[in-house]
C-alpha atoms as a PDB file:
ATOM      1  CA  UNK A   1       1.650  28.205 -20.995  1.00  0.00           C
ATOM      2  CA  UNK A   2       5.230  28.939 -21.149  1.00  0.00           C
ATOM      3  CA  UNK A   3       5.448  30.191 -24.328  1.00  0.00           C
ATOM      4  CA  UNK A   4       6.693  26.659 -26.140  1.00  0.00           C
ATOM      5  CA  UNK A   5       5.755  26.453 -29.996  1.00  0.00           C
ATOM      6  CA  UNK A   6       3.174  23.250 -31.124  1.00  0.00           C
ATOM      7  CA  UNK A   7       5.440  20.433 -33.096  1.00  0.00           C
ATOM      8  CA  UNK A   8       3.940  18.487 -35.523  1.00  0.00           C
ATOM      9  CA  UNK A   9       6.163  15.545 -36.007  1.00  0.00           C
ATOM     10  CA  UNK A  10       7.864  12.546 -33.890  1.00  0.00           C
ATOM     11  CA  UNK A  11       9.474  13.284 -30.796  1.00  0.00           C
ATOM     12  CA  UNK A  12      13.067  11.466 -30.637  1.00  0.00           C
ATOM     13  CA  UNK A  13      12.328   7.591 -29.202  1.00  0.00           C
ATOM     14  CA  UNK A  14      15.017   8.614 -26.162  1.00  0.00           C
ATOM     15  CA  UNK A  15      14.844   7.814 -22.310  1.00  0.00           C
ATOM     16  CA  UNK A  16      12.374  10.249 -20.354  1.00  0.00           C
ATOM     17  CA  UNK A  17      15.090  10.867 -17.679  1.00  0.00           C
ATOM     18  CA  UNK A  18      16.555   9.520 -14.511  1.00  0.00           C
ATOM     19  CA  UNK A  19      13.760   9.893 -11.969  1.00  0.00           C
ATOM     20  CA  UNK A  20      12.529   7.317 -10.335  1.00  0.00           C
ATOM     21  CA  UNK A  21       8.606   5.905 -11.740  1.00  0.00           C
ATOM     22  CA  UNK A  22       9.914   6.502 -15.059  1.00  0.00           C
ATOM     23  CA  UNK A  23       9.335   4.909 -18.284  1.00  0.00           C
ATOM     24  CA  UNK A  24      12.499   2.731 -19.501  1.00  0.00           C
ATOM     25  CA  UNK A  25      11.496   4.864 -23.531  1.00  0.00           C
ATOM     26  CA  UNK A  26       8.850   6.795 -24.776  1.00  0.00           C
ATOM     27  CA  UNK A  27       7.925   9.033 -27.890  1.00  0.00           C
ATOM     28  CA  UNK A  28       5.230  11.175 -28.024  1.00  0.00           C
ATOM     29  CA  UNK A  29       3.751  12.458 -31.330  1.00  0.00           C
ATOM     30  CA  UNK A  30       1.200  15.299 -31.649  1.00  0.00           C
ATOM     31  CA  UNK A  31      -1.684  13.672 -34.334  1.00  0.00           C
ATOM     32  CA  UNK A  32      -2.886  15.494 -36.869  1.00  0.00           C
ATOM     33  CA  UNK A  33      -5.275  13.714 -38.684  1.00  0.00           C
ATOM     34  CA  UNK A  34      -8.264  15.056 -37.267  1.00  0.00           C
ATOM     35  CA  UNK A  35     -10.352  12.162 -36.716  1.00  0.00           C
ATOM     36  CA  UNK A  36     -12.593  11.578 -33.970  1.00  0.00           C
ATOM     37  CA  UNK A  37     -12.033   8.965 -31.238  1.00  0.00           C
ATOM     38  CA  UNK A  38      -9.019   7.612 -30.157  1.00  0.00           C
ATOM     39  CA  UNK A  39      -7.746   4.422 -27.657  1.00  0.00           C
ATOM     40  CA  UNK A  40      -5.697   3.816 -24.986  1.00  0.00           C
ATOM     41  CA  UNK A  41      -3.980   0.542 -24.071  1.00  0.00           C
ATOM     42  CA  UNK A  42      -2.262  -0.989 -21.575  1.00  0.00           C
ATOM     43  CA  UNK A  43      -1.650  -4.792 -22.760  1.00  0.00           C
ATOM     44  CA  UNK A  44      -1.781  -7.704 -20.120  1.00  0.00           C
ATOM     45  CA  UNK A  45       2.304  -7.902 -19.803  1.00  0.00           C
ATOM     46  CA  UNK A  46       1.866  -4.621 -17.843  1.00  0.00           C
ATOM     47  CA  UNK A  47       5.128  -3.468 -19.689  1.00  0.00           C
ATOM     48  CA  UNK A  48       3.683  -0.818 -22.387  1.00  0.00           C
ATOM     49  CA  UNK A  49       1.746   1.713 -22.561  1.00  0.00           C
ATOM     50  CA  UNK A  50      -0.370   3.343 -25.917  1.00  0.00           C
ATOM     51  CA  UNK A  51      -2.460   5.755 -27.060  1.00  0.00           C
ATOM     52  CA  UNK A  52      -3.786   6.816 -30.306  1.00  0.00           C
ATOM     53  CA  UNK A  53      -5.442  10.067 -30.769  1.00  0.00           C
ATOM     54  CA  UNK A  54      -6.066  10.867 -27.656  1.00  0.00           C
ATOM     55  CA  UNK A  55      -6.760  14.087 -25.999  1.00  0.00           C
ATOM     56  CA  UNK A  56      -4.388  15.168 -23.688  1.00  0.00           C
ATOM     57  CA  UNK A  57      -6.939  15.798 -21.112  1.00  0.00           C
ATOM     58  CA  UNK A  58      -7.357  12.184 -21.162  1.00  0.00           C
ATOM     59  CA  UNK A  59      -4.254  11.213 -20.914  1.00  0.00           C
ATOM     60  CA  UNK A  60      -4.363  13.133 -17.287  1.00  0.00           C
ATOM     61  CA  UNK A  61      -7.294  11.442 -16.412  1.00  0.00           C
ATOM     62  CA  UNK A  62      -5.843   8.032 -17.207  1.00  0.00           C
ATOM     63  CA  UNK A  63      -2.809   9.427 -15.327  1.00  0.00           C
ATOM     64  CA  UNK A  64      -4.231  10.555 -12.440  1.00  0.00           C
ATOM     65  CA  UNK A  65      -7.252   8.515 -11.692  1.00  0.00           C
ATOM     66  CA  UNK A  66      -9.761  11.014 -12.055  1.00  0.00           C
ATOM     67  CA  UNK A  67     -13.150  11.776 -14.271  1.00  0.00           C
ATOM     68  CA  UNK A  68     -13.668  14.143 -16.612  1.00  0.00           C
ATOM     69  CA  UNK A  69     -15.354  16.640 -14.083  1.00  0.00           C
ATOM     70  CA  UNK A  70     -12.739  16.484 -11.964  1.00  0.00           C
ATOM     71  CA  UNK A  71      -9.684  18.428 -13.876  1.00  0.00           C
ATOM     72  CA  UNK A  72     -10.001  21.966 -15.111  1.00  0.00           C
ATOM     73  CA  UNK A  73      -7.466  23.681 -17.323  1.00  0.00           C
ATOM     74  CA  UNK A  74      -6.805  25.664 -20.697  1.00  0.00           C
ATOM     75  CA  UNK A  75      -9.470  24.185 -22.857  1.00  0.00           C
ATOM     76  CA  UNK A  76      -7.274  24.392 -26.101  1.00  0.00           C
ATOM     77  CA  UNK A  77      -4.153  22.238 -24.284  1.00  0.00           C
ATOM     78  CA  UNK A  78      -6.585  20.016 -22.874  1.00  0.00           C
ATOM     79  CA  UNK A  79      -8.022  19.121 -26.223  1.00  0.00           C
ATOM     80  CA  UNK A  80      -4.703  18.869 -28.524  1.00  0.00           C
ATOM     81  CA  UNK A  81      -4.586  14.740 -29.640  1.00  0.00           C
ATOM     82  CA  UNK A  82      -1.102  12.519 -29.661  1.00  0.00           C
ATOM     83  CA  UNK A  83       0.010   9.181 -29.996  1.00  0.00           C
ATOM     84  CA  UNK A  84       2.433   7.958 -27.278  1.00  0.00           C
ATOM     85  CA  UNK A  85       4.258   4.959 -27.082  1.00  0.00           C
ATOM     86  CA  UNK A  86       6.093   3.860 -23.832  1.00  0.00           C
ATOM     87  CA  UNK A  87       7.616   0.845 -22.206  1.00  0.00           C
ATOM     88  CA  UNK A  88       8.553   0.640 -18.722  1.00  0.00           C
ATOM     89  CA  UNK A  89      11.642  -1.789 -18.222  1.00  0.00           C
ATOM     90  CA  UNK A  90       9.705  -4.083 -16.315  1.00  0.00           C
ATOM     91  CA  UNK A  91       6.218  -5.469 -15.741  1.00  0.00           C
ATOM     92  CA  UNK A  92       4.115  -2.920 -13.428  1.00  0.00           C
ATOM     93  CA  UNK A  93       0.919  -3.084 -11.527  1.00  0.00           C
ATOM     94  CA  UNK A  94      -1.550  -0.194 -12.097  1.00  0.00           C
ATOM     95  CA  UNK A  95      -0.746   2.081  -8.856  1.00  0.00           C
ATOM     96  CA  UNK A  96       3.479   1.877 -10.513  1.00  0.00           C
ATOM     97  CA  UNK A  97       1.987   2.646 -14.537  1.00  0.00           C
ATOM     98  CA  UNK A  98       0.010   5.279 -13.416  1.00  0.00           C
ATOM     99  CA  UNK A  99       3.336   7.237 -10.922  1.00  0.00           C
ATOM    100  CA  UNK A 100       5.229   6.398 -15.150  1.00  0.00           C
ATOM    101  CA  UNK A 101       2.680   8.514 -16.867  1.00  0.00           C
ATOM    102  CA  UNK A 102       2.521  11.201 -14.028  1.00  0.00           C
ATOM    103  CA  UNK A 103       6.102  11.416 -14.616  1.00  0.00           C
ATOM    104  CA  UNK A 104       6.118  11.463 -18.181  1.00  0.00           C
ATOM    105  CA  UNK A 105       3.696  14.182 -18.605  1.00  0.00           C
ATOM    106  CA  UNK A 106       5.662  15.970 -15.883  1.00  0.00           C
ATOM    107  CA  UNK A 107       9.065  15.393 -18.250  1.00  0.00           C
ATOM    108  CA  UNK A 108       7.600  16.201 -21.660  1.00  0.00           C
ATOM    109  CA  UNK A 109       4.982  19.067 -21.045  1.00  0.00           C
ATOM    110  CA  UNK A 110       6.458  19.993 -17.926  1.00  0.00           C
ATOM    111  CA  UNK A 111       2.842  19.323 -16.552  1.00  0.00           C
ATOM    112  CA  UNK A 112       2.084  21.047 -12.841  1.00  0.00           C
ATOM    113  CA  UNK A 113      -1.033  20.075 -11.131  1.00  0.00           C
ATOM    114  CA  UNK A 114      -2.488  21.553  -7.938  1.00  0.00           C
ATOM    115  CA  UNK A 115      -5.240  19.356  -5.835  1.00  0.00           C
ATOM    116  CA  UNK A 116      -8.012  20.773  -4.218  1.00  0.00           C
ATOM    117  CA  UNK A 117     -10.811  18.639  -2.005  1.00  0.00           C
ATOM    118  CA  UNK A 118     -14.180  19.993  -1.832  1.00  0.00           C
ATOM    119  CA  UNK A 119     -17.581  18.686  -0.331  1.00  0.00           C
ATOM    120  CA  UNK A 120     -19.919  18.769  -3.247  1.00  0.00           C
ATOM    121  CA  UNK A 121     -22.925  16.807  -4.174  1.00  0.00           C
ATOM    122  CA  UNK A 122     -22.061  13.508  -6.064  1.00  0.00           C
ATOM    123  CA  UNK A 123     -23.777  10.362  -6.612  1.00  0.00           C
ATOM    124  CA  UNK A 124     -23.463   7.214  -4.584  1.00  0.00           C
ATOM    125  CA  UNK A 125     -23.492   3.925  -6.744  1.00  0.00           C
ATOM    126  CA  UNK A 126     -25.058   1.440  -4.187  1.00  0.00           C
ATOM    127  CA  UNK A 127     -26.773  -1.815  -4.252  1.00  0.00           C
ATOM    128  CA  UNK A 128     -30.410  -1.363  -4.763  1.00  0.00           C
ATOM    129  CA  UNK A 129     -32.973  -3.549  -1.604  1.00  0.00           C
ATOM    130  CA  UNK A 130     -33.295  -6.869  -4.176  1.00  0.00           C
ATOM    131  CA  UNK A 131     -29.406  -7.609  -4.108  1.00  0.00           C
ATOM    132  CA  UNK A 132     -27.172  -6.957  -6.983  1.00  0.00           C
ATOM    133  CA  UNK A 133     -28.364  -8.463 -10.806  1.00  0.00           C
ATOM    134  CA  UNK A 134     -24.428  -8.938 -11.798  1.00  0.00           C
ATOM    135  CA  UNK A 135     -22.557 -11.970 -13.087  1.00  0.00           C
ATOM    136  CA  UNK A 136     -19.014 -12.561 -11.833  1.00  0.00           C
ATOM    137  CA  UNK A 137     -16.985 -12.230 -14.452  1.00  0.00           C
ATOM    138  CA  UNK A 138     -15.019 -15.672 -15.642  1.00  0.00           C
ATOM    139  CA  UNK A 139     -11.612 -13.800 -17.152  1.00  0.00           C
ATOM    140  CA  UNK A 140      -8.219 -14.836 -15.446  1.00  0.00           C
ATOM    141  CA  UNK A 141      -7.244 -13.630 -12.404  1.00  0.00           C
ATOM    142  CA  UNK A 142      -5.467 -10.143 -12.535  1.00  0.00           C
ATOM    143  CA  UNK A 143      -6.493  -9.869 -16.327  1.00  0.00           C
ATOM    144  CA  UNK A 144      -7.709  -5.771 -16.132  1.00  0.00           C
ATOM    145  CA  UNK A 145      -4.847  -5.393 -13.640  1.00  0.00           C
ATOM    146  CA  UNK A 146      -4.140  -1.965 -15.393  1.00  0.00           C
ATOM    147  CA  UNK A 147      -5.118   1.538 -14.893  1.00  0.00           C
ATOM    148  CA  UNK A 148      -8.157   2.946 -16.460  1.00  0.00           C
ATOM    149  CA  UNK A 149      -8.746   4.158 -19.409  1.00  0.00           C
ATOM    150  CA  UNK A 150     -12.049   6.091 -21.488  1.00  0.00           C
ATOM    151  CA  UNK A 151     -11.760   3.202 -23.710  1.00  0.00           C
ATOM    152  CA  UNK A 152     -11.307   0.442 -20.992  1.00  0.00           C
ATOM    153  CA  UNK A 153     -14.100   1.369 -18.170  1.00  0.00           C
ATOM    154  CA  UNK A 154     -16.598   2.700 -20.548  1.00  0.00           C
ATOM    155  CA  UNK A 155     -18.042  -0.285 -21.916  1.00  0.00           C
ATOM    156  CA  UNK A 156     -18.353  -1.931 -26.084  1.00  0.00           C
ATOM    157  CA  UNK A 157     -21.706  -0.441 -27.665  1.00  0.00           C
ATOM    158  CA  UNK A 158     -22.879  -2.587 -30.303  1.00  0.00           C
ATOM    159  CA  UNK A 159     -25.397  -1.259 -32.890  1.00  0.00           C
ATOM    160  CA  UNK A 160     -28.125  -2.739 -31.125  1.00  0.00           C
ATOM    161  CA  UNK A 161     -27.501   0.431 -28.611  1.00  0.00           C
ATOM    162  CA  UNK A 162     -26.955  -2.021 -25.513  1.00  0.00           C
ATOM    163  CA  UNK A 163     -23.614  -0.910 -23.223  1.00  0.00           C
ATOM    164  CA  UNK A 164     -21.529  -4.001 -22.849  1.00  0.00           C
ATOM    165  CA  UNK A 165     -19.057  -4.264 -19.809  1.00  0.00           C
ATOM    166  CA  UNK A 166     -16.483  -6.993 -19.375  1.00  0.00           C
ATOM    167  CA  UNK A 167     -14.321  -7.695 -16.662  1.00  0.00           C
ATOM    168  CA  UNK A 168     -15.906  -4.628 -14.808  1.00  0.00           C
ATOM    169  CA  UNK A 169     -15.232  -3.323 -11.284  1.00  0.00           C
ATOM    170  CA  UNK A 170     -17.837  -1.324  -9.432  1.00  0.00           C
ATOM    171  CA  UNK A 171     -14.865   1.470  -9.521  1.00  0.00           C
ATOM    172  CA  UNK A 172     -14.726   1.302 -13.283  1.00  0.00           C
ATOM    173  CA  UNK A 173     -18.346   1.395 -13.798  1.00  0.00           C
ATOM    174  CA  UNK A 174     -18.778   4.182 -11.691  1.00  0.00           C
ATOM    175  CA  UNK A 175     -15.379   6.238 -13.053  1.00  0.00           C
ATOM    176  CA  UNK A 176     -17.680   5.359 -16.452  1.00  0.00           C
ATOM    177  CA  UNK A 177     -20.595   6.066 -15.265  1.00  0.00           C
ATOM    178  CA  UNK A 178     -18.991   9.526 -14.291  1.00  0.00           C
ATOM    179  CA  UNK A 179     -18.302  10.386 -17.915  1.00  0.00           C
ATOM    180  CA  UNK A 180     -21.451  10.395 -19.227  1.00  0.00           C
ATOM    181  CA  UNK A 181     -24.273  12.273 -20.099  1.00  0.00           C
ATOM    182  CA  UNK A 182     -27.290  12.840 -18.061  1.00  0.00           C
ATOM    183  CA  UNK A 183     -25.329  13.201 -14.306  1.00  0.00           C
ATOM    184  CA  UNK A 184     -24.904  17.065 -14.787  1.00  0.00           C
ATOM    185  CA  UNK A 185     -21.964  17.961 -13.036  1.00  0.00           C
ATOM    186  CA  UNK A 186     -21.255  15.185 -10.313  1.00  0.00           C
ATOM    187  CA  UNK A 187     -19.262  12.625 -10.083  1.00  0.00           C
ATOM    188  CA  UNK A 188     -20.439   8.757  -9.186  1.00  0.00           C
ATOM    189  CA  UNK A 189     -18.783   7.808  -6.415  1.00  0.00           C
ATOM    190  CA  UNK A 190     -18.474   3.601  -5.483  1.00  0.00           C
ATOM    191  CA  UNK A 191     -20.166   2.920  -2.338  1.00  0.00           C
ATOM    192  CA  UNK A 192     -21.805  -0.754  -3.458  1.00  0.00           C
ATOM    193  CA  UNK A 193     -19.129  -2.481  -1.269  1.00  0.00           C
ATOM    194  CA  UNK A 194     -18.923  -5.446  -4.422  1.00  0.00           C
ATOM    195  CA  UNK A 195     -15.386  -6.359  -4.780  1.00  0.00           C
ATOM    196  CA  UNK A 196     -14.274  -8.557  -7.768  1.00  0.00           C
ATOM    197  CA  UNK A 197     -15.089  -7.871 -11.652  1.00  0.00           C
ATOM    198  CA  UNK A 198     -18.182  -8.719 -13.404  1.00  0.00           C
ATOM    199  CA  UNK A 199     -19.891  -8.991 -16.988  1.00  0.00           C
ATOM    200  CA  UNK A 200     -22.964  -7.307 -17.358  1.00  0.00           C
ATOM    201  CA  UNK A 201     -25.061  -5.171 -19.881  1.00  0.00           C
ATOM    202  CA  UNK A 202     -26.863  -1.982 -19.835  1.00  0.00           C
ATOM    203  CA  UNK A 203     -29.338  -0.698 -22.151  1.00  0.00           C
ATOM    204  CA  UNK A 204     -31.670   2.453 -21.486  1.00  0.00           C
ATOM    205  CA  UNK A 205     -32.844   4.496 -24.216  1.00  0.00           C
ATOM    206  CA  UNK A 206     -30.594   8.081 -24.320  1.00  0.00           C
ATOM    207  CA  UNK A 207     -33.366  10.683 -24.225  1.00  0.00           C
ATOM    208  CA  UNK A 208     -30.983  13.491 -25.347  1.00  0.00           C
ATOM    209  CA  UNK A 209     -33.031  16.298 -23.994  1.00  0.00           C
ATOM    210  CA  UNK A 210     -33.666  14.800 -20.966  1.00  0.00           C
ATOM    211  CA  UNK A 211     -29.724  14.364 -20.777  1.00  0.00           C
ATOM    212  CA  UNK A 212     -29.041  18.060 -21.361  1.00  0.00           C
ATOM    213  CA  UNK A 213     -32.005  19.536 -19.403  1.00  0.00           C
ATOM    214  CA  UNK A 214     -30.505  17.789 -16.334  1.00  0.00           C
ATOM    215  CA  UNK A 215     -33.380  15.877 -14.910  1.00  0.00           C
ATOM    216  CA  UNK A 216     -33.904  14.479 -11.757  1.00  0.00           C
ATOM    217  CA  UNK A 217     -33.861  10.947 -13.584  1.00  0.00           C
ATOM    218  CA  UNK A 218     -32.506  10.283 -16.804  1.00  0.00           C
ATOM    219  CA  UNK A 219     -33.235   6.731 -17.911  1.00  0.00           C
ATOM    220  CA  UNK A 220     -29.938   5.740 -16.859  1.00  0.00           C
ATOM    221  CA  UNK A 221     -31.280   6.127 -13.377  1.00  0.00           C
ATOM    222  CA  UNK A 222     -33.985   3.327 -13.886  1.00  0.00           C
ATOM    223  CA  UNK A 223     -32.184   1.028 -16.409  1.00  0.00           C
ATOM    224  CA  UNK A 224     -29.540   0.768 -13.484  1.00  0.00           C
ATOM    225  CA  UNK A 225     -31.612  -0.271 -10.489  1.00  0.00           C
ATOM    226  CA  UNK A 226     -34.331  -2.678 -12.992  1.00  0.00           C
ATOM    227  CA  UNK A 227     -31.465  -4.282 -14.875  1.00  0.00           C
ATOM    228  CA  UNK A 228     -27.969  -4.539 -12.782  1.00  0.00           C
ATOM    229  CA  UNK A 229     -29.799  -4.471  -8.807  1.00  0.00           C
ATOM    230  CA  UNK A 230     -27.823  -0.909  -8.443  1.00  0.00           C
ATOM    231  CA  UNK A 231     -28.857   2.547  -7.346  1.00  0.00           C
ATOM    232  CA  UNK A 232     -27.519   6.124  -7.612  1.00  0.00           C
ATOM    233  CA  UNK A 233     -27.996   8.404  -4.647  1.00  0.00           C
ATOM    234  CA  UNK A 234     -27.658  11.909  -4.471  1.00  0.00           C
ATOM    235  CA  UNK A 235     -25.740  13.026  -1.196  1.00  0.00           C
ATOM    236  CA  UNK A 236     -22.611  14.896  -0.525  1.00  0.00           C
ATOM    237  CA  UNK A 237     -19.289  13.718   0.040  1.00  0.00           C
ATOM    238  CA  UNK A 238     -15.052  15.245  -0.307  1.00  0.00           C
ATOM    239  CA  UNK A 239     -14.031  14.842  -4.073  1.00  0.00           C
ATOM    240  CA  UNK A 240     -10.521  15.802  -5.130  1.00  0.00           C
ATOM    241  CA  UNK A 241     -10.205  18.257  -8.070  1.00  0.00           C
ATOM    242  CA  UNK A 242      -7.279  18.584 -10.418  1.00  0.00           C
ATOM    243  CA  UNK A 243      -6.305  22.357 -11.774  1.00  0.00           C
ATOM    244  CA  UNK A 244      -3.640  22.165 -14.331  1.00  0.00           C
ATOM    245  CA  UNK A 245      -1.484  25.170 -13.454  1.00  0.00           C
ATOM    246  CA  UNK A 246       0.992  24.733 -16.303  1.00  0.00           C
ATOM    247  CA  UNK A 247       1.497  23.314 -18.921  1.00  0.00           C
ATOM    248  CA  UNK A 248       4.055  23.606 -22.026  1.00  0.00           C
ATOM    249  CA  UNK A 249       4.001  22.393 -25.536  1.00  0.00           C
ATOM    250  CA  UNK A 250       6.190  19.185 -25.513  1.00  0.00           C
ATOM    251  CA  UNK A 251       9.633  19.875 -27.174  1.00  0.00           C
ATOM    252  CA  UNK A 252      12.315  17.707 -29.172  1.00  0.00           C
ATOM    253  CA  UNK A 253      14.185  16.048 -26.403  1.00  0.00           C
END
């Protein structure tokens, strides 16, 4: 990985450089305190972006659009946590935020990616016979208009155990849907055809072995089609992959 040395403290507040897409400042700070979790944030002026603790194999995902199962890379790099702290000089939609961190991660850990497409078996979110069981959601009007994030998609547990979405497209419940337990190695794929964002809950109990054995249906499966109207189907269809081919520890810039 290009044989840069791990920092440990603030990198300098300074412009990320003159290419185009590019945020207006940033810093990036490798965190140390060894907690688990972290956030991401993209607040509704569309100006800043945040993130606490987080992996950088997140941060790629948020970047790039992608799941968890869809990037592959050095396991060690992809698990280091920072903070970053950016602001682009002007309010951005999600496609434009998204090109800012690309080119941030590109600037600071002189990040290289190589995309591959492959047919492999995925599952198909869909609308189950009896019609969707969703509630259109009543936030303003371009309210999530940001990219997604772990934090963002995946829904607000409470202690009673029930998943809570707000503000939810059918993309962002299945990019969640995508990082959790129970779906093996596939990704969930959108094909409902519901535009618009909705408010909805999900509770199913999480059988953990059944999750790790890999079984045909998890109660995920079930809870999906009895509560929201949905269905996952298993079929095959082209999913892009990610491969980090280098990657560098960021330096003082």
């Amino acid at each position: 990985m290009g044989g840069a040395v791990a920092i440990a403290g603030l990198l300098a507040f300074a412009p990320c450089g003159a290419r185009a897409q590019a945020f207006e400042v940033a810093s990036i700070r490798l965190n140390k305190t060894g907690i688990r979790g972290g956030s991401a944030d993209f607040p509704r002026g569309g100006e800043r972006f945040t993130a606490t603790n987080m992996p950088f194999g997140a941060l790629v995902l948020i970047a790039y659009n992608v799941t968890v199962r869809q990037l592959s890379g050095p396991g060690d790099f992809l698990s280091e946590k920072y903070d970053v702290a950016a602001k682009a000089g002007h309010a951005a939609g999600p496609d434009e935020m998204r090109r800012m961190l690309q080119a941030l991660l590109a600037d600071r850990f002189k990040l290289a990616i190589r995309r591959e497409t492959k047919e492999v078996p995925v599952y198909a979110l869909t609308v189950g016979k009896g019609g969707a069981k969703l509630r259109r959601s009543d936030s303003p009007e371009g309210w999530a208009e940001a990219p997604r994030t772990p934090s963002g998609a995946g829904g607000i547990e409470p202690s009673s155990g029930r998943l809570v979405f707000k503000n939810e497209s059918m993309g962002d419940f299945a990019w969640a849907l995508s990082r959790m337990a129970g779906f093996g190695d596939r990704v969930v794929v959108d094909h409902t055809g519901l535009k618009g964002r909705y408010d909805f809950e999900l509770t199913f109990e999480r059988n953990r072995a059944a999750q790790e054995s890999g079984i045909e249906d998890p109660p995920i499966f079930s809870a999906i089609e009895e509560e929201l109207g949905l269905k996952l189907e298993s079929t095959k269809r082209p999913v892009e992959f990610l491969i980090v081919e280098h990657v560098e520890w960021p330096s003082e810039n």
